[in-house]
PDB file of N, CA and C in Angstrom:
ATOM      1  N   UNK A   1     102.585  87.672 120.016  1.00  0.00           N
ATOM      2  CA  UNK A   1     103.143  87.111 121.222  1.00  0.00           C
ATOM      3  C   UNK A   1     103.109  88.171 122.329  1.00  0.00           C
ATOM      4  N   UNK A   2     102.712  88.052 123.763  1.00  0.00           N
ATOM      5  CA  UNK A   2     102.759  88.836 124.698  1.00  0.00           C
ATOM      6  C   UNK A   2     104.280  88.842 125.383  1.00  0.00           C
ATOM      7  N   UNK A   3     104.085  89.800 125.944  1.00  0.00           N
ATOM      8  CA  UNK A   3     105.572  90.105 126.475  1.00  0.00           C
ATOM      9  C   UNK A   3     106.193  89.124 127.485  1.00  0.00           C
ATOM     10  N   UNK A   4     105.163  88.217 128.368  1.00  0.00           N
ATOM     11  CA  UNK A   4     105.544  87.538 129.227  1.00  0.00           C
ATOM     12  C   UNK A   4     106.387  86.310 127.871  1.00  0.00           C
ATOM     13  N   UNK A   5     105.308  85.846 127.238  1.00  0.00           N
ATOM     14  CA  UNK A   5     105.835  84.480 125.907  1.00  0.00           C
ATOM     15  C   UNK A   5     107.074  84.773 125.416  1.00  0.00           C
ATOM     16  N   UNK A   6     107.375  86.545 125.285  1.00  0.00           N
ATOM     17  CA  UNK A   6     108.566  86.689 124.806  1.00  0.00           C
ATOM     18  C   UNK A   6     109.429  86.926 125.627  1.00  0.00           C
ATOM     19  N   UNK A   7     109.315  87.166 126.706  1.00  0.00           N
ATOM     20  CA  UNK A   7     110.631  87.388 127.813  1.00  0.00           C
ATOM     21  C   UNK A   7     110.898  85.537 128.018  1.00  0.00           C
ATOM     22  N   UNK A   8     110.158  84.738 127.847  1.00  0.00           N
ATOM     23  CA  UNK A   8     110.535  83.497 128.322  1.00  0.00           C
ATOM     24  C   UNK A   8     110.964  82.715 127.245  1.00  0.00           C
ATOM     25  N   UNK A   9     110.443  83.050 126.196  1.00  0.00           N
ATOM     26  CA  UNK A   9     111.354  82.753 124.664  1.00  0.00           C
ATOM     27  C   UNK A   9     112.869  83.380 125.116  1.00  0.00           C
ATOM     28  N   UNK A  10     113.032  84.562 125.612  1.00  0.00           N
ATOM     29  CA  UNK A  10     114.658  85.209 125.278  1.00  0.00           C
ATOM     30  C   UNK A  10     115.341  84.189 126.295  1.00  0.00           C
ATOM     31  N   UNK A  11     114.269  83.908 127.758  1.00  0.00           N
ATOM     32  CA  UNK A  11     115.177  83.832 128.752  1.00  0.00           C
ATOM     33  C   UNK A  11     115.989  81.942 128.808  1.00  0.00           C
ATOM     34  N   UNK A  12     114.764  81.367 127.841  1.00  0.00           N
ATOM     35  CA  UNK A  12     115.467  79.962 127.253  1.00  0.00           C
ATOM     36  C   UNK A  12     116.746  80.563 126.220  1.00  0.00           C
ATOM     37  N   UNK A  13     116.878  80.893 125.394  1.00  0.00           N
ATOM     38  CA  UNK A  13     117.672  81.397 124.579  1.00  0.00           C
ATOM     39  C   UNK A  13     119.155  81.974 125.470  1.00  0.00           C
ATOM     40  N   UNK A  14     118.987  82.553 126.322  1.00  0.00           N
ATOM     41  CA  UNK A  14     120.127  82.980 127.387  1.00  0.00           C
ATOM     42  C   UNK A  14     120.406  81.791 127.961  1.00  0.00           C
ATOM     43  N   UNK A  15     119.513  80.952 128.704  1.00  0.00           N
ATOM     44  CA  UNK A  15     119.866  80.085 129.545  1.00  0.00           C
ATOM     45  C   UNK A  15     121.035  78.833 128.335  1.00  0.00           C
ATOM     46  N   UNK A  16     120.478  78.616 127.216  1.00  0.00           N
ATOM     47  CA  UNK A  16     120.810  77.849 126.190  1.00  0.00           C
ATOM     48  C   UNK A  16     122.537  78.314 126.180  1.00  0.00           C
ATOM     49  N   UNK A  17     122.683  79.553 125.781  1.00  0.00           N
ATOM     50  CA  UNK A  17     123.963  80.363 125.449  1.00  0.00           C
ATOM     51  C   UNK A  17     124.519  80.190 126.860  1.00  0.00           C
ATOM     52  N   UNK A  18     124.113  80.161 127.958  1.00  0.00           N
ATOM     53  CA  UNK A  18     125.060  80.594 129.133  1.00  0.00           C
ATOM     54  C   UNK A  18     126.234  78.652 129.475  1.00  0.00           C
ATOM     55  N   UNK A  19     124.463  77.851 129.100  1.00  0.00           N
ATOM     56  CA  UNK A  19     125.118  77.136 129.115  1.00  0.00           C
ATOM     57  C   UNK A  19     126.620  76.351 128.190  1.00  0.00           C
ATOM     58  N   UNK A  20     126.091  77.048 127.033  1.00  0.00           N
ATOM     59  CA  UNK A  20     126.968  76.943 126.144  1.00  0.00           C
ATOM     60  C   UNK A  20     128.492  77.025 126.255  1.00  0.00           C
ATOM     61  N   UNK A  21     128.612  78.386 127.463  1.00  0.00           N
ATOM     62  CA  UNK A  21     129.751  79.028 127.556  1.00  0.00           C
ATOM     63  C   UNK A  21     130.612  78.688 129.188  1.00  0.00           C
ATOM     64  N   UNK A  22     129.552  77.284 129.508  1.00  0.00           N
ATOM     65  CA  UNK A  22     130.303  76.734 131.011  1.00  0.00           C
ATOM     66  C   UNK A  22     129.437  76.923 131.917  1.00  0.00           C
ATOM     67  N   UNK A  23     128.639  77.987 132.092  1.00  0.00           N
ATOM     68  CA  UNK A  23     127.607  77.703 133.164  1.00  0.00           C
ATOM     69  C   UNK A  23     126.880  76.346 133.480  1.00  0.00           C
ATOM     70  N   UNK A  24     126.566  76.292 134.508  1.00  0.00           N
ATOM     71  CA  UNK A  24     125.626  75.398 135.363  1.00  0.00           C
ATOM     72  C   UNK A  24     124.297  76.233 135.995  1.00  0.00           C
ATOM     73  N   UNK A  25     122.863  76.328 135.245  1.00  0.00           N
ATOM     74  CA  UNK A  25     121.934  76.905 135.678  1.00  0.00           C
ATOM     75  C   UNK A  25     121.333  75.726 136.760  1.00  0.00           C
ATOM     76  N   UNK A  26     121.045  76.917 137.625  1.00  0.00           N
ATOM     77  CA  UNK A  26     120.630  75.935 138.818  1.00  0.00           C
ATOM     78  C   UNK A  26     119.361  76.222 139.159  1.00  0.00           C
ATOM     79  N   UNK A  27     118.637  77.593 138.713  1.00  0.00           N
ATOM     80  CA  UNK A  27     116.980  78.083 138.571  1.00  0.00           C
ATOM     81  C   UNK A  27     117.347  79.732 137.884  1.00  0.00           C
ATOM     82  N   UNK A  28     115.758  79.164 137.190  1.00  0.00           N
ATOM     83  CA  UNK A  28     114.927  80.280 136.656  1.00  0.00           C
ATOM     84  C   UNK A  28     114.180  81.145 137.347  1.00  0.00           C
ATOM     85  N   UNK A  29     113.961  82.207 136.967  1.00  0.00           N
ATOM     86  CA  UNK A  29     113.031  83.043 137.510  1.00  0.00           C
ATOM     87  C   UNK A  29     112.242  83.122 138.613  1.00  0.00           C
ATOM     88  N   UNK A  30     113.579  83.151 139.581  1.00  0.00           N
ATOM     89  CA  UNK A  30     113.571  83.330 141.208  1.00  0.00           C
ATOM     90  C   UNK A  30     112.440  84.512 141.158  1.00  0.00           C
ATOM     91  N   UNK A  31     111.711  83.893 142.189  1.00  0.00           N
ATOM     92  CA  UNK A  31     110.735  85.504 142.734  1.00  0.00           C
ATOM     93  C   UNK A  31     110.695  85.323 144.548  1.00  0.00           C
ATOM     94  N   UNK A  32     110.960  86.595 144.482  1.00  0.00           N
ATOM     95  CA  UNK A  32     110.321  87.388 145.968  1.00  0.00           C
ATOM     96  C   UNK A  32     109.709  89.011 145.980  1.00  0.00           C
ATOM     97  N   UNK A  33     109.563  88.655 147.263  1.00  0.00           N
ATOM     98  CA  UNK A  33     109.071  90.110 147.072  1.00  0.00           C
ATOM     99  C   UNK A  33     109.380  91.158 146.954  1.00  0.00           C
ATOM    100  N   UNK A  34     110.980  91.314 146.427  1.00  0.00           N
ATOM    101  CA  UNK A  34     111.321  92.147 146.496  1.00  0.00           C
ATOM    102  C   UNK A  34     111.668  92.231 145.039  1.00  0.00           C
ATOM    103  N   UNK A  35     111.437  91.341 144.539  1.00  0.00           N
ATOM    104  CA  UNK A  35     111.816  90.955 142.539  1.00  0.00           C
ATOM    105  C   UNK A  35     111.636  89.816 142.631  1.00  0.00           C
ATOM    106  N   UNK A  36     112.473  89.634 141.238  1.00  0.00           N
ATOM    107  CA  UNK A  36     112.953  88.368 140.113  1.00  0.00           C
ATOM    108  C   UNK A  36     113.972  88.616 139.880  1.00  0.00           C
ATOM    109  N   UNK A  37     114.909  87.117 140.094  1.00  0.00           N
ATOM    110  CA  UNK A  37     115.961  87.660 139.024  1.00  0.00           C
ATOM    111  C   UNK A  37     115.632  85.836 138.033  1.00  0.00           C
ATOM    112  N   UNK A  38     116.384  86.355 136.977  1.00  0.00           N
ATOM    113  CA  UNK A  38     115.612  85.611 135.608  1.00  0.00           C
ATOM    114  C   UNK A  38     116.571  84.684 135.629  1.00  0.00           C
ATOM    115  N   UNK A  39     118.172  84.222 135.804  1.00  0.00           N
ATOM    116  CA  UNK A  39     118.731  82.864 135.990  1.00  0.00           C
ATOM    117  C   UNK A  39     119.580  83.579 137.279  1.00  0.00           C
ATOM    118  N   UNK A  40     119.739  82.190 137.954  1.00  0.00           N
ATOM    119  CA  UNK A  40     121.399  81.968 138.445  1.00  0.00           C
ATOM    120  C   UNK A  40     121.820  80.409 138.053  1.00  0.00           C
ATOM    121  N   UNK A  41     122.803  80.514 138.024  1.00  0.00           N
ATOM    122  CA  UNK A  41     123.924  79.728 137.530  1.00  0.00           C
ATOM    123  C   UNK A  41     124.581  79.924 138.424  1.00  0.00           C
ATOM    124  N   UNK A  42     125.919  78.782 138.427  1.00  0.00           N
ATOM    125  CA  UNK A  42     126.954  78.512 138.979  1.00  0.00           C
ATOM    126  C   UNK A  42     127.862  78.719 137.502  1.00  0.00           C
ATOM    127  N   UNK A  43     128.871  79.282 137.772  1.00  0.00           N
ATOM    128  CA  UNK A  43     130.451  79.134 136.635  1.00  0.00           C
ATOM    129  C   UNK A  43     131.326  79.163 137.710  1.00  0.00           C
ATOM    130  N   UNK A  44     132.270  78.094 137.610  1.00  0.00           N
ATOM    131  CA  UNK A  44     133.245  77.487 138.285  1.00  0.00           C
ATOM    132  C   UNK A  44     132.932  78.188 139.530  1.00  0.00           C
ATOM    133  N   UNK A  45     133.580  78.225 140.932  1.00  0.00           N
ATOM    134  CA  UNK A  45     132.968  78.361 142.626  1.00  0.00           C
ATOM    135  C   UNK A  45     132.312  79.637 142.103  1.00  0.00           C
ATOM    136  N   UNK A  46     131.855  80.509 141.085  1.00  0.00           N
ATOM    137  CA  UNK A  46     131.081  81.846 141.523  1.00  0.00           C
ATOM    138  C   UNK A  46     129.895  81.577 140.836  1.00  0.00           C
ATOM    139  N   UNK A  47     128.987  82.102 141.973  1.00  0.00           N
ATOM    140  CA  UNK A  47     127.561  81.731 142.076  1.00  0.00           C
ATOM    141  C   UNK A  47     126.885  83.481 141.437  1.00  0.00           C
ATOM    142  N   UNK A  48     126.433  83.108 140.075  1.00  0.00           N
ATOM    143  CA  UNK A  48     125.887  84.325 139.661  1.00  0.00           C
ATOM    144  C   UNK A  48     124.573  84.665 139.417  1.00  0.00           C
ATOM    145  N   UNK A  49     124.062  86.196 139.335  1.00  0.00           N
ATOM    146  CA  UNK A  49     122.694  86.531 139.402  1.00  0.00           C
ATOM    147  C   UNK A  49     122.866  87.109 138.060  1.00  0.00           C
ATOM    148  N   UNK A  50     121.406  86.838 137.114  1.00  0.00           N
ATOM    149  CA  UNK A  50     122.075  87.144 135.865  1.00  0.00           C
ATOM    150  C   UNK A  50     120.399  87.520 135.314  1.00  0.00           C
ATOM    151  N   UNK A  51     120.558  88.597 134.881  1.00  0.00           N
ATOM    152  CA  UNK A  51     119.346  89.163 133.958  1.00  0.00           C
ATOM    153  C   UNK A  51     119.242  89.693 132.550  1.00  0.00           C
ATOM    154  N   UNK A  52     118.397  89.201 131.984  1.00  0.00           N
ATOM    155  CA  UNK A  52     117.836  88.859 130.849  1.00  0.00           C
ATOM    156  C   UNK A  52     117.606  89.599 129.887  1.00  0.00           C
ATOM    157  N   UNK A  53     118.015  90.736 129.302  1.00  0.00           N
ATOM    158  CA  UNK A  53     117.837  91.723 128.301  1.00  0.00           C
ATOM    159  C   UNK A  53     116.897  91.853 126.827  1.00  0.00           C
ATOM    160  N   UNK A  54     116.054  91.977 126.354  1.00  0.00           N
ATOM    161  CA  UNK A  54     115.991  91.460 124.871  1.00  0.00           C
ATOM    162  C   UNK A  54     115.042  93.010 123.923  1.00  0.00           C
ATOM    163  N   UNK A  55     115.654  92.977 123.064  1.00  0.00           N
ATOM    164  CA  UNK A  55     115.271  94.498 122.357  1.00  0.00           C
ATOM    165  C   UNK A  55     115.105  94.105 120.844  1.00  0.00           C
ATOM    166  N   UNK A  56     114.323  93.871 119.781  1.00  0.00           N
ATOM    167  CA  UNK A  56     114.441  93.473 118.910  1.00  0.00           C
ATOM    168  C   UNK A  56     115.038  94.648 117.986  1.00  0.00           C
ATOM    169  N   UNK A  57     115.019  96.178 118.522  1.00  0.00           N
ATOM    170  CA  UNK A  57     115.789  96.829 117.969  1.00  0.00           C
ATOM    171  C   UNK A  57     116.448  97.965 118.838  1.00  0.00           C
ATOM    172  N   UNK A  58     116.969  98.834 118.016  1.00  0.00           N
ATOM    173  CA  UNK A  58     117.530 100.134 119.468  1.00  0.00           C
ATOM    174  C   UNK A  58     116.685 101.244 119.440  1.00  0.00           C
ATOM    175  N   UNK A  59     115.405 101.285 119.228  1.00  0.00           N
ATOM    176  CA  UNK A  59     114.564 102.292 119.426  1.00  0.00           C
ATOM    177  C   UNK A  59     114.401 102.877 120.798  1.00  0.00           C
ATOM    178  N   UNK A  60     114.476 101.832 121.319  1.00  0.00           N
ATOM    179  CA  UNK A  60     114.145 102.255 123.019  1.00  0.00           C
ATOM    180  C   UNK A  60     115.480 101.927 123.425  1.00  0.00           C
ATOM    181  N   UNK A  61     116.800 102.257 123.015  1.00  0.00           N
ATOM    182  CA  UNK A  61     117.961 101.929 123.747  1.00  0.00           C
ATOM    183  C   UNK A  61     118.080 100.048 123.634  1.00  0.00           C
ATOM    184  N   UNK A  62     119.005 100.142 123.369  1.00  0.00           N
ATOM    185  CA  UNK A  62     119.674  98.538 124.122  1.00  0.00           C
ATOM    186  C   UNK A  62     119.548  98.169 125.250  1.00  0.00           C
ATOM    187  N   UNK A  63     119.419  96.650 124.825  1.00  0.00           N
ATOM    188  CA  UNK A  63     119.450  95.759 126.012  1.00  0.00           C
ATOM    189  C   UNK A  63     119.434  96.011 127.548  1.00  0.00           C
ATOM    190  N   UNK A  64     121.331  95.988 127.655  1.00  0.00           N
ATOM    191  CA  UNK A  64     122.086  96.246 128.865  1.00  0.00           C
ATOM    192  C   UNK A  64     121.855  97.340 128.859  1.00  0.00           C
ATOM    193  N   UNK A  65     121.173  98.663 128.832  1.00  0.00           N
ATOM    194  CA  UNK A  65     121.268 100.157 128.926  1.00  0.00           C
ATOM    195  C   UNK A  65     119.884  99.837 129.946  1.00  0.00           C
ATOM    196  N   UNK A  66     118.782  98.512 129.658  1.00  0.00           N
ATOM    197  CA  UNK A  66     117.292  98.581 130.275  1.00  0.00           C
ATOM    198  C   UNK A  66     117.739  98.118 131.601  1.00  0.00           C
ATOM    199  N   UNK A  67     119.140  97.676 132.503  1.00  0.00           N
ATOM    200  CA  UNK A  67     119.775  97.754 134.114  1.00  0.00           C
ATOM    201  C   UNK A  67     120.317  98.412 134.199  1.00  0.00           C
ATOM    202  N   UNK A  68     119.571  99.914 134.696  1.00  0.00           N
ATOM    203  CA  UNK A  68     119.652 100.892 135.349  1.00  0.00           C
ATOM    204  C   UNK A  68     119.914 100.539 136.694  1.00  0.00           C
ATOM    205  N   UNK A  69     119.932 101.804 137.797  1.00  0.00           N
ATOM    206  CA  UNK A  69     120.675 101.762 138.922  1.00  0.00           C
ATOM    207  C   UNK A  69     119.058 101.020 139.537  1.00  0.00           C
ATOM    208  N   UNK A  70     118.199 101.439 139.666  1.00  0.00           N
ATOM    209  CA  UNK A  70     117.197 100.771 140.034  1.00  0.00           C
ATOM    210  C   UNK A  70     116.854  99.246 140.124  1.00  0.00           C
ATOM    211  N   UNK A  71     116.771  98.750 138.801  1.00  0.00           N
ATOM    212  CA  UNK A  71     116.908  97.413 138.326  1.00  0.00           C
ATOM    213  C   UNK A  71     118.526  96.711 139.172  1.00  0.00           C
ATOM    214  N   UNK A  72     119.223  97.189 139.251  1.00  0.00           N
ATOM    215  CA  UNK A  72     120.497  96.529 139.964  1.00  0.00           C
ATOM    216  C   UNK A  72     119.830  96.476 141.270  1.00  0.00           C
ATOM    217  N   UNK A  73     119.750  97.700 141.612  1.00  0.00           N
ATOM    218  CA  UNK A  73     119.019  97.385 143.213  1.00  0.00           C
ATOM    219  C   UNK A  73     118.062  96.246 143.253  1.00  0.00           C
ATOM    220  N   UNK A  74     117.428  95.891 142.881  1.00  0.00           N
ATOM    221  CA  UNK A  74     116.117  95.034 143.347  1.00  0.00           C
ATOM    222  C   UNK A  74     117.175  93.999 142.758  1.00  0.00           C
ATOM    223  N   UNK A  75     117.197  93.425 141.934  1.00  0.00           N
ATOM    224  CA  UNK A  75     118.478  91.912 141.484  1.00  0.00           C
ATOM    225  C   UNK A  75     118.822  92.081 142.972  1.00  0.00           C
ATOM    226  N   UNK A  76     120.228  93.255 143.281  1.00  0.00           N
ATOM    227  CA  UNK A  76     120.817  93.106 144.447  1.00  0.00           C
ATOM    228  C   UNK A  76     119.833  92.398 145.515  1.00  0.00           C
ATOM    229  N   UNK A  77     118.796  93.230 145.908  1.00  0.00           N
ATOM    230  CA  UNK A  77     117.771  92.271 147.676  1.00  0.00           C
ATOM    231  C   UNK A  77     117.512  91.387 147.361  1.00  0.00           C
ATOM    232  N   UNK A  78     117.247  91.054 145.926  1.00  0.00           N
ATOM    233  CA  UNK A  78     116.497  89.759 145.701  1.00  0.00           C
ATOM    234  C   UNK A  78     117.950  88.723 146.035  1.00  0.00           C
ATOM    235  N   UNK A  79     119.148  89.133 145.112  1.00  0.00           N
ATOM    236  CA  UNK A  79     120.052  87.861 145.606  1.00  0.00           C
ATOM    237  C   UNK A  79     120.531  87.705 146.382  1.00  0.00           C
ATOM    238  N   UNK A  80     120.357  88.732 147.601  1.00  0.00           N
ATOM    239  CA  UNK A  80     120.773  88.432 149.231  1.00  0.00           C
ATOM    240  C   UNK A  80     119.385  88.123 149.613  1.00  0.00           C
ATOM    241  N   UNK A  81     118.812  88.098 149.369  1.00  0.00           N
ATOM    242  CA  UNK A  81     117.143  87.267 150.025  1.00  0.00           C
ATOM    243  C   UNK A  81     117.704  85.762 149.382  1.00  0.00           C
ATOM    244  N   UNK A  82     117.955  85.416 148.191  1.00  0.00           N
ATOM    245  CA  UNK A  82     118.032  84.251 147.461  1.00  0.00           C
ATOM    246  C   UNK A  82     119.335  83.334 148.835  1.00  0.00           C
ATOM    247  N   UNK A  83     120.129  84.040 148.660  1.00  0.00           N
ATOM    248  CA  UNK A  83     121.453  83.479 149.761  1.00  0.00           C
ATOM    249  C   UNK A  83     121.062  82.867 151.173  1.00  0.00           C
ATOM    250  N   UNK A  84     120.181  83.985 151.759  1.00  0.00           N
ATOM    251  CA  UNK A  84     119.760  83.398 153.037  1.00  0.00           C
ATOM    252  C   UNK A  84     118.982  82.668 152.975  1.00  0.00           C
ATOM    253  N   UNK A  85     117.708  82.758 151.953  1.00  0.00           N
ATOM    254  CA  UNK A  85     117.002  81.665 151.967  1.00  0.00           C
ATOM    255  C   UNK A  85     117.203  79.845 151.782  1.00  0.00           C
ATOM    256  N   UNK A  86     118.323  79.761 150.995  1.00  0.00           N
ATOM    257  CA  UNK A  86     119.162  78.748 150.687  1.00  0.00           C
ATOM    258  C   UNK A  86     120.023  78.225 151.410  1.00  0.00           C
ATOM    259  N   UNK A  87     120.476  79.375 152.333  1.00  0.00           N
ATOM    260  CA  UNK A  87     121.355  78.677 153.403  1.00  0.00           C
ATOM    261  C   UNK A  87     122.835  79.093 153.122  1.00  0.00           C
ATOM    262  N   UNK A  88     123.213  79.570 152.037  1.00  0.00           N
ATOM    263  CA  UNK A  88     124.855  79.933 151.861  1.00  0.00           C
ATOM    264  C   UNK A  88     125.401  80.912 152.013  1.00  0.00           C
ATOM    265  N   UNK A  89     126.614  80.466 152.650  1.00  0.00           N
ATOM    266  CA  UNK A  89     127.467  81.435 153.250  1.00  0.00           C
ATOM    267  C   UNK A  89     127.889  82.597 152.992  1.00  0.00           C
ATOM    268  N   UNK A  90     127.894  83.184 154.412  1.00  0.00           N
ATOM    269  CA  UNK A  90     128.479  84.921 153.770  1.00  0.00           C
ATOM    270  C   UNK A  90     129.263  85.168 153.030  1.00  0.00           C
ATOM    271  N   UNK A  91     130.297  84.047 153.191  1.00  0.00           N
ATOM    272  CA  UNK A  91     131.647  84.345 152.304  1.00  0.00           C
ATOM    273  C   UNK A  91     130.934  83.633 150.935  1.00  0.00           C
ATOM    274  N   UNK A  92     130.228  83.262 150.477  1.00  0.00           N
ATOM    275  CA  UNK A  92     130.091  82.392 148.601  1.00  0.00           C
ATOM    276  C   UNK A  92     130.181  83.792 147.961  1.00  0.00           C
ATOM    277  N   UNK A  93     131.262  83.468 146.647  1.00  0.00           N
ATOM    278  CA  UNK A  93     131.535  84.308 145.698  1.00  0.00           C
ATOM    279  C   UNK A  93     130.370  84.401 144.961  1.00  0.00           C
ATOM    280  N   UNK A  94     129.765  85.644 144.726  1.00  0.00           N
ATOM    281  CA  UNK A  94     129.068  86.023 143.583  1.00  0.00           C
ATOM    282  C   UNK A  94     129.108  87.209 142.885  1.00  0.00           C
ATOM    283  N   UNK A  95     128.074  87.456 141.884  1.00  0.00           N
ATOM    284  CA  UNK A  95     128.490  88.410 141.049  1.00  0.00           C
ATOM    285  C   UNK A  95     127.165  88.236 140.317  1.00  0.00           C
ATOM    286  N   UNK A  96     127.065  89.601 139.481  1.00  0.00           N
ATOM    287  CA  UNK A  96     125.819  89.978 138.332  1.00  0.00           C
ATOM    288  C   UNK A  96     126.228  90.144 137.022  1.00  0.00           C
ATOM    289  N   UNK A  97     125.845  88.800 136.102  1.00  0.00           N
ATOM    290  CA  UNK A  97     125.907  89.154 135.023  1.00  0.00           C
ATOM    291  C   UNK A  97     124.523  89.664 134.548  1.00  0.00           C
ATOM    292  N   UNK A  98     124.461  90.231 133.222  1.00  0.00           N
ATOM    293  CA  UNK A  98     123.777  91.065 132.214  1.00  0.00           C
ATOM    294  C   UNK A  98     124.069  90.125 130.816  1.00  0.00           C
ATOM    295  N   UNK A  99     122.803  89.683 130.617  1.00  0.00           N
ATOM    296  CA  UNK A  99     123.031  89.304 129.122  1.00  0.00           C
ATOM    297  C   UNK A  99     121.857  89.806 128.443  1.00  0.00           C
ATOM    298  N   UNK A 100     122.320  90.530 127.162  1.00  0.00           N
ATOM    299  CA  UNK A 100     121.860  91.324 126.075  1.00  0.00           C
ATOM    300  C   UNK A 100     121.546  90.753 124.813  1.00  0.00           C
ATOM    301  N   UNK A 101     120.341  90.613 124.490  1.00  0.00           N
ATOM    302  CA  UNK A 101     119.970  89.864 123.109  1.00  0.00           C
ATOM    303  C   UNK A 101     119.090  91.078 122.160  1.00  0.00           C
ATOM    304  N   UNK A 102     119.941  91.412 121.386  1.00  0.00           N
ATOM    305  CA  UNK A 102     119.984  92.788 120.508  1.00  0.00           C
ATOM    306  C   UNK A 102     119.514  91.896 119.024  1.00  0.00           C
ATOM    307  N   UNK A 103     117.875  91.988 118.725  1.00  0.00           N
ATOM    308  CA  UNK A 103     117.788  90.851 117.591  1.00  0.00           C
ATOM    309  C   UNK A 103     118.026  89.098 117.815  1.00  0.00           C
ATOM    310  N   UNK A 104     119.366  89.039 117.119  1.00  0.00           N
ATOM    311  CA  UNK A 104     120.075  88.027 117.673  1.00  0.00           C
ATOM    312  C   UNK A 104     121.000  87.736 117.710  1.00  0.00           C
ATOM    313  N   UNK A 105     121.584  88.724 118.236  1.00  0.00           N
ATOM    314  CA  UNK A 105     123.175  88.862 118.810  1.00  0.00           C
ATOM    315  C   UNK A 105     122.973  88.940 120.074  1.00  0.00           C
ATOM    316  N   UNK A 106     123.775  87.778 120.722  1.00  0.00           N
ATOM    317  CA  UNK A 106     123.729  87.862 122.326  1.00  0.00           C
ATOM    318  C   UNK A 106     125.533  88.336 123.098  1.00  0.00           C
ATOM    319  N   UNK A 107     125.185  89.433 123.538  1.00  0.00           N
ATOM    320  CA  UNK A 107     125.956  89.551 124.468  1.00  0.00           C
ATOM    321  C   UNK A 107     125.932  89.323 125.868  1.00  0.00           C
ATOM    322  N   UNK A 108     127.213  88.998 126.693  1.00  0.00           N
ATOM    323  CA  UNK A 108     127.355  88.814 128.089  1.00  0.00           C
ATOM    324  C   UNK A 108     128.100  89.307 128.546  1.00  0.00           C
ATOM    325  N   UNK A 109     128.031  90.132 129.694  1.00  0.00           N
ATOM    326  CA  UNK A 109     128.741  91.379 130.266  1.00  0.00           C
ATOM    327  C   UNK A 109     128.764  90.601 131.659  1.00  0.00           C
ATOM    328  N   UNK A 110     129.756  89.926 132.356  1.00  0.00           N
ATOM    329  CA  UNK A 110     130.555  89.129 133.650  1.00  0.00           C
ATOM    330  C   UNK A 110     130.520  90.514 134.445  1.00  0.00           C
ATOM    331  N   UNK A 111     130.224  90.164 135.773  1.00  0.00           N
ATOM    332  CA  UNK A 111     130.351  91.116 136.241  1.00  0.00           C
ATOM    333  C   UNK A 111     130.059  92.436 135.934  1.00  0.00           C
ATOM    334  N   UNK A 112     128.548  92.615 135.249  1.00  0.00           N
ATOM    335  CA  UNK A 112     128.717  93.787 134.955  1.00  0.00           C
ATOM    336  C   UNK A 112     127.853  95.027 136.371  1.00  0.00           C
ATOM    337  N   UNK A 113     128.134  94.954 137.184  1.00  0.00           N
ATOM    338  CA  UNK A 113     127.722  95.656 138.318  1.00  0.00           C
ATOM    339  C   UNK A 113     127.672  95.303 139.584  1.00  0.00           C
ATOM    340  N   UNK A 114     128.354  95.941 140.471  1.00  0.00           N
ATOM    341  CA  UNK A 114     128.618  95.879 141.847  1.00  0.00           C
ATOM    342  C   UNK A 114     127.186  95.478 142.832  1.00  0.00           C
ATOM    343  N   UNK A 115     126.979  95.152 143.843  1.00  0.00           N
ATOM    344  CA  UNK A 115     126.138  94.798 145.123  1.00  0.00           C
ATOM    345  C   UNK A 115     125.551  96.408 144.808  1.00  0.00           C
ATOM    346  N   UNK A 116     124.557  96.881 144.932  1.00  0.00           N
ATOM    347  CA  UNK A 116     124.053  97.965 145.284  1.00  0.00           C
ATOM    348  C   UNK A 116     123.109  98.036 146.195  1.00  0.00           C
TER     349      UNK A 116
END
């Protein structure tokens, strides 16, 4: 399997679990030019940017360890590019989750990093 088949295998698998846990996905694998980010969802009024982790082991580090300060940055332009492009307001609550699929254990880290 190539890496694209398997990032989109994990990123159904996240989307599956997020929904599981109350989300409302509203799109996949937003692109601009400044990135991707791999879901947003809605969970109750907060509108989240949420990326996709998957490591079948910890050789190369975990998951959530692969959103570094870099990787936050680009999520970040991309989901203020995503906002204006859509039309919503300065004030809409959002936030970045991180979900981590270690094998197949999925974790989700709410909020796990500030606007950068």
């Amino acid at each position: 399997m190539n890496r694209r088949h398997v990032g989109a295998t994990y990123e159904e698998i996240a989307a599956a679990y997020l929904t599981a846990q109350g989300y409302v996905v509203r799109e996949r694998n937003f692109r601009a030019r400044s990135g991707e980010i791999d879901i947003i969802a809605q969970e109750e009024d907060v509108l989240c940017f949420i990326e996709v982790k998957y490591r079948a082991d910890l050789k190369d580090g975990g998951p959530l360890a692969a959103v570094d300060h870099k990787k936050q940055r680009t999520i970040s332009r991309t989901a203020l590019y995503y906002l204006l492009k859509k039309g919503y307001p300065a004030d809409t609550p959002c936030r970045f989750d991180v979900v981590g699929i270690l094998d197949d254990q999925i974790t989700l880290i709410r909020n796990a990093f500030p606007y950068t």
